[in-house]
Protein backbone atom coordinates (compact mmCIF):
# COMPACT_ATOMS: atom_id res chain seq x y z
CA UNK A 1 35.88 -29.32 2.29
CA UNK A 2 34.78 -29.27 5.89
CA UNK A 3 36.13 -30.89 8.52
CA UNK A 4 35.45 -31.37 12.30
CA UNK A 5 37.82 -30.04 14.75
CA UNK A 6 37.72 -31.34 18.30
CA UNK A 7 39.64 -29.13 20.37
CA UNK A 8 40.48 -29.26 24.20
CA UNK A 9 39.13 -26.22 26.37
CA UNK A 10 39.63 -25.96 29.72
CA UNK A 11 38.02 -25.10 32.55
CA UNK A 12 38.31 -21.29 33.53
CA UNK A 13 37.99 -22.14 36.88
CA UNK A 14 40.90 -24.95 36.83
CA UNK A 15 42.94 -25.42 33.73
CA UNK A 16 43.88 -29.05 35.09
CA UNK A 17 40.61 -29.60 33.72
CA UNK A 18 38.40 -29.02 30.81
CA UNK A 19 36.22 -30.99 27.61
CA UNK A 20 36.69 -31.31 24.16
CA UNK A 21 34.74 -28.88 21.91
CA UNK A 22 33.56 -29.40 18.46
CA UNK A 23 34.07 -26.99 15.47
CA UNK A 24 33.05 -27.33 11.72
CA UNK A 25 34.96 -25.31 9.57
CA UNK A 26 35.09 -25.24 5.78
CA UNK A 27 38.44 -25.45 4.99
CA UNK A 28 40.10 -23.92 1.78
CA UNK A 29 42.77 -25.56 -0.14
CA UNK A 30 46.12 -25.62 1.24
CA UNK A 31 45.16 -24.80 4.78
CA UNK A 32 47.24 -25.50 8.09
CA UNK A 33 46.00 -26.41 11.08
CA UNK A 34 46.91 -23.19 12.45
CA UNK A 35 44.89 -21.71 9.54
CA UNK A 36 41.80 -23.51 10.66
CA UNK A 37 42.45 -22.48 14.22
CA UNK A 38 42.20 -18.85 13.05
CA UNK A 39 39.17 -19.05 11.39
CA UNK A 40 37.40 -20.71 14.19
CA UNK A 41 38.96 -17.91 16.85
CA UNK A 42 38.24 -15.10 14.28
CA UNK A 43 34.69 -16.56 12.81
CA UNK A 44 33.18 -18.57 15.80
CA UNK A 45 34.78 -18.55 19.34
CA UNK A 46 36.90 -15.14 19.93
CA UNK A 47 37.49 -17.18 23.44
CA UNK A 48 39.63 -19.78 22.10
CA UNK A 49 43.56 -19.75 23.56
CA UNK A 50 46.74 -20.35 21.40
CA UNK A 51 50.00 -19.63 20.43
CA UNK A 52 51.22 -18.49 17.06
CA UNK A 53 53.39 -16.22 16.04
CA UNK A 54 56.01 -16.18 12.92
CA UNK A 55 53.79 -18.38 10.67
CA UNK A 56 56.15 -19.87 9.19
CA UNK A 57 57.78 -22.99 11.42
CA UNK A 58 60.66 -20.73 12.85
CA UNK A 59 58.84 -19.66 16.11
CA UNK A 60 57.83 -22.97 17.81
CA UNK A 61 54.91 -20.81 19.19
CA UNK A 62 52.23 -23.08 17.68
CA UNK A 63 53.45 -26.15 18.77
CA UNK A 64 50.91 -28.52 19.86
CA UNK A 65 49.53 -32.24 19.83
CA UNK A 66 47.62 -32.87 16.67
CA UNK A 67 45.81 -36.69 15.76
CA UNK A 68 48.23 -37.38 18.89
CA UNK A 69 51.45 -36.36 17.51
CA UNK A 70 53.36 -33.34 18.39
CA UNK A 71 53.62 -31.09 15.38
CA UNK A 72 53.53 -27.08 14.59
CA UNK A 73 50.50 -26.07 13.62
CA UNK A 74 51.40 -23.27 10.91
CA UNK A 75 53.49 -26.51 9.12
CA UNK A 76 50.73 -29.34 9.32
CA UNK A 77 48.54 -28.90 6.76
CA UNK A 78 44.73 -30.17 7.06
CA UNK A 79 44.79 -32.08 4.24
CA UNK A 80 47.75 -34.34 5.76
CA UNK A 81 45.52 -35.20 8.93
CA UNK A 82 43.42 -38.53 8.64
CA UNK A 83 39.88 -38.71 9.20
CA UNK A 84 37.12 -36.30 9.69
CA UNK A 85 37.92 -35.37 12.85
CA UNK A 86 40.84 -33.21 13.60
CA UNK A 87 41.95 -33.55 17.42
CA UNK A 88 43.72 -30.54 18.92
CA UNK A 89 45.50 -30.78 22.72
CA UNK A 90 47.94 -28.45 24.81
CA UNK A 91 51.49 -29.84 24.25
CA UNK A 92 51.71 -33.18 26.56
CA UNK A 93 53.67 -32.83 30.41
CA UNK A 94 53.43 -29.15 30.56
CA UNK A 95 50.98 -27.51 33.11
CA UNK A 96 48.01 -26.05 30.87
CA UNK A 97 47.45 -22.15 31.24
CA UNK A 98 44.40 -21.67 29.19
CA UNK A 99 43.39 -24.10 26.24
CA UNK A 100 46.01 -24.66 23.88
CA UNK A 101 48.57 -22.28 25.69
CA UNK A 102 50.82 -24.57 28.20
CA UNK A 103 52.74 -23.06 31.08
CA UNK A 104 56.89 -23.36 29.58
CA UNK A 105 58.77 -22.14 32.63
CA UNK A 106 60.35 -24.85 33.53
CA UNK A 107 60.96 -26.00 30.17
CA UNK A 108 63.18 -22.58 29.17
CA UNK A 109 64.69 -22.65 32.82
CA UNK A 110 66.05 -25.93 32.16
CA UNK A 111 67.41 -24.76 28.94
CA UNK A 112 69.36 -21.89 30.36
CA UNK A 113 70.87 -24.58 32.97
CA UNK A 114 73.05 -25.78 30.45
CA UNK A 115 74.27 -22.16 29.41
CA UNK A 116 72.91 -21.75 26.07
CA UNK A 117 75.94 -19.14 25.29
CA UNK A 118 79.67 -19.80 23.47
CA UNK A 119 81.70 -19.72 26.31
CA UNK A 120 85.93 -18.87 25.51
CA UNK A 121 88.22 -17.67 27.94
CA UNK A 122 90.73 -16.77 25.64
CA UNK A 123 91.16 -12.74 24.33
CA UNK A 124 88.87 -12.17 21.44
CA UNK A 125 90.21 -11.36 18.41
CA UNK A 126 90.46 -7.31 17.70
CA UNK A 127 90.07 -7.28 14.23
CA UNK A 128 87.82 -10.49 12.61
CA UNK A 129 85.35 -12.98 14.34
CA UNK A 130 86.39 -16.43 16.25
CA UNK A 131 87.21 -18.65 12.59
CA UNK A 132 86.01 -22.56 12.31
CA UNK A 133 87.10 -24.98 9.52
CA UNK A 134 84.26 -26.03 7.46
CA UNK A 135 84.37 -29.73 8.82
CA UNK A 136 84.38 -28.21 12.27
CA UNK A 137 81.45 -26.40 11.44
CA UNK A 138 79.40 -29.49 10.20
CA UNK A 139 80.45 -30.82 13.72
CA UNK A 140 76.90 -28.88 15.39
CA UNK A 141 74.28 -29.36 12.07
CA UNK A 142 71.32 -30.92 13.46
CA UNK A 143 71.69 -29.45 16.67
CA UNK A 144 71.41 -25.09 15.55
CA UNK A 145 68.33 -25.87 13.89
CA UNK A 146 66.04 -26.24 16.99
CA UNK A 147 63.56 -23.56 17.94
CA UNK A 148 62.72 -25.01 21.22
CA UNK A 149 59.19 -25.64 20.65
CA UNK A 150 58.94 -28.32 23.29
CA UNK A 151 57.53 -31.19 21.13
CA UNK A 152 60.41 -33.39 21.95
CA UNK A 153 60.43 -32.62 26.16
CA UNK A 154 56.37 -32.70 25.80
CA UNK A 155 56.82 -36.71 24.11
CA UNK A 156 59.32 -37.91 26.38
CA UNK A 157 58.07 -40.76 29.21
CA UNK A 158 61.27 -40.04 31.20
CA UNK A 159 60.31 -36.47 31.48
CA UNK A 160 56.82 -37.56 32.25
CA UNK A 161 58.03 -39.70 34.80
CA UNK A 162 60.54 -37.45 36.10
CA UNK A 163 60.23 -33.89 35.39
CA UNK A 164 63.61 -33.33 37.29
CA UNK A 165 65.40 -34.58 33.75
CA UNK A 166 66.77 -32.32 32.04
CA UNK A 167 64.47 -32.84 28.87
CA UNK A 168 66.19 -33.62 25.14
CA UNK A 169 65.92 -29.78 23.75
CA UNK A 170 68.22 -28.47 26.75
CA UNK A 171 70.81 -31.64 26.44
CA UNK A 172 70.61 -31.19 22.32
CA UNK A 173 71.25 -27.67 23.33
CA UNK A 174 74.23 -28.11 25.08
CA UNK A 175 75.70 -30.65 22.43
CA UNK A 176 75.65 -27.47 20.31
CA UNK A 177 78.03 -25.69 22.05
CA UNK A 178 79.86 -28.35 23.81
CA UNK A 179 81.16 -29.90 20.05
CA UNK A 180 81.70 -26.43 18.49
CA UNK A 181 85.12 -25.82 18.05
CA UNK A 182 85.27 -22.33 19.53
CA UNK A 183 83.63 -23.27 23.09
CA UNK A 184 85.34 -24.43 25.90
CA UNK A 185 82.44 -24.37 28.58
CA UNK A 186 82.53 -28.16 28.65
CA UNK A 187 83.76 -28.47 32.40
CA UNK A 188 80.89 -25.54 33.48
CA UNK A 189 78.44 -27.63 31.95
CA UNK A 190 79.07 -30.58 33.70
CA UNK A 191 77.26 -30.17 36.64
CA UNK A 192 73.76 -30.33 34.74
CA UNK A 193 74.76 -32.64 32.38
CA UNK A 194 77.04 -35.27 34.49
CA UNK A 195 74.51 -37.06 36.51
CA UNK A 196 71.73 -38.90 37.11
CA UNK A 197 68.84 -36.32 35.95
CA UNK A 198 70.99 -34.99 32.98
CA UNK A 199 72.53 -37.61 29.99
CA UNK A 200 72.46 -40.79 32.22
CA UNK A 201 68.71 -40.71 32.58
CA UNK A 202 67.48 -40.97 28.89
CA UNK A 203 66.01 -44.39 28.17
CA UNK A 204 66.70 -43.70 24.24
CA UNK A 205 62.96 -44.48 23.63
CA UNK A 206 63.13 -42.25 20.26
CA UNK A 207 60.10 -40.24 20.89
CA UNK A 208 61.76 -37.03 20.74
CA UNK A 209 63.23 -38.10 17.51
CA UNK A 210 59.69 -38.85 15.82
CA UNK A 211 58.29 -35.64 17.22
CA UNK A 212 60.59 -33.33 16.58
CA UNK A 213 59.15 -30.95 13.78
CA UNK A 214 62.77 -29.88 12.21
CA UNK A 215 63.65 -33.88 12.16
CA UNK A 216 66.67 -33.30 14.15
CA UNK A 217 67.85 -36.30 16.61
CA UNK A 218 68.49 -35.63 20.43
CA UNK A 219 68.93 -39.12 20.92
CA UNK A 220 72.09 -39.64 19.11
CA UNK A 221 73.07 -36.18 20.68
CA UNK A 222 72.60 -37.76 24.08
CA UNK A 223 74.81 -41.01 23.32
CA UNK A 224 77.43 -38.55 21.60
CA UNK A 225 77.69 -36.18 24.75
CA UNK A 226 77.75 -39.49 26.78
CA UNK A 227 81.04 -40.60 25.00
CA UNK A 228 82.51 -37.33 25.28
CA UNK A 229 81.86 -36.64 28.85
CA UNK A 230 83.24 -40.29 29.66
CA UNK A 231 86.39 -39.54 27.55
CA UNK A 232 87.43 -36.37 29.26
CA UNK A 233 87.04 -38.13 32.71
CA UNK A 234 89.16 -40.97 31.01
């Protein structure tokens, strides 16, 4: 089956800029995207630039916006995309390095803000690891899962509008730790979270929920950290 793939290249002489390309390939059955993307860098243009590493949707290297939706690449499969014509962009919001690859700086330095770590005061047990209950542990599902591909941060107007906002991978970050049992780095959190660039300045617009590629929901992390901060100042 072939299929066109229209991909964006940028300028070597200013990545702000750039064209879309054209590529036929002849794809075989059960191809990803980041399949086809291979065998257009290995077969026809050594020069084009992406990401990709594990393969296998653990990575979040190859995350990118596909048809106009943010998806991983070595997940979508060719045969899902409508139409002829595949289109292929750099992730949305992020500065653009060289095709495909984006410039994520900001987007990890954000995330360590909220101190991605367990933080406990107390002594550390000598001779067993810090225990949960079971319900406890279901407590951070949906939130462990991430791989902090971007997608979400990339599809959000409030951090296109505002790149000062602390995105909805770094605030569904800090939900993880902030509602697991054995944390208590709440209060040292605050101070990215508790104001008007962290929780307080999501719209809830849901686009990080439809393009996250794990289907986990920052959004009703957001409104859950909002109700906990508010009922520790209460």
């Amino acid at each position: 089956m072939r299929r066109t793939f229209r991909i964006w290249r940028s300028d070597p002489q200013d990545p702000k800029r750039g064209a879309f390309r054209d590529y036929e390939v002849e794809v075989q059955h059960a191809w990803t995207v980041l399949d086809a993307l291979n065998e257009i860098k290995w077969r026809q243009d050594g020069t084009l630039a992406f990401r990709r590493s594990c393969r296998h949707g653990i990575c979040g290297s190859c995350a990118m916006t596909i048809n106009g939706k943010n998806d991983l690449a070595c997940e979508l499969q060719v045969s899902a995309c409508k139409g002829s014509v595949i289109t292929v962009e750099p992730l949305k919001s992020f500065p653009v390095l060289r095709d495909l690859v984006v410039d994520q700086s900001d987007f990890f330095a954000r995330h360590e803000s909220i101190k991605p770590w367990l933080i406990n005061h107390r002594t550390p047990p000598t001779d067993k690891e810090r225990l949960q209950s079971p319900e406890d542990r279901k407590l951070i599902d949906g939130t462990w899962e991430c791989i902090l591909c971007g997608s979400c941060t990339s599809s959000c107007p409030v951090y296109w509008s505002s790149q000062q906002f602390l995105g909805p991978a770094a605030i569904l970050k800090a939900y993880r730790y902030v509602f697991d049992s054995r944390d208590e780095g709440l209060e040292e959190r605050l101070q990215m979270l508790d104001n008007r660039f962290g929780l307080w300045r999501c719209h809830t617009i849901f686009n990080c929920v439809e393009a996250c590629p794990k289907a986990l929901n920052p959004t009703e992390a957001i409104v859950k950290l909002r109700r906990r901060v508010v009922s520790e100042k209460i």
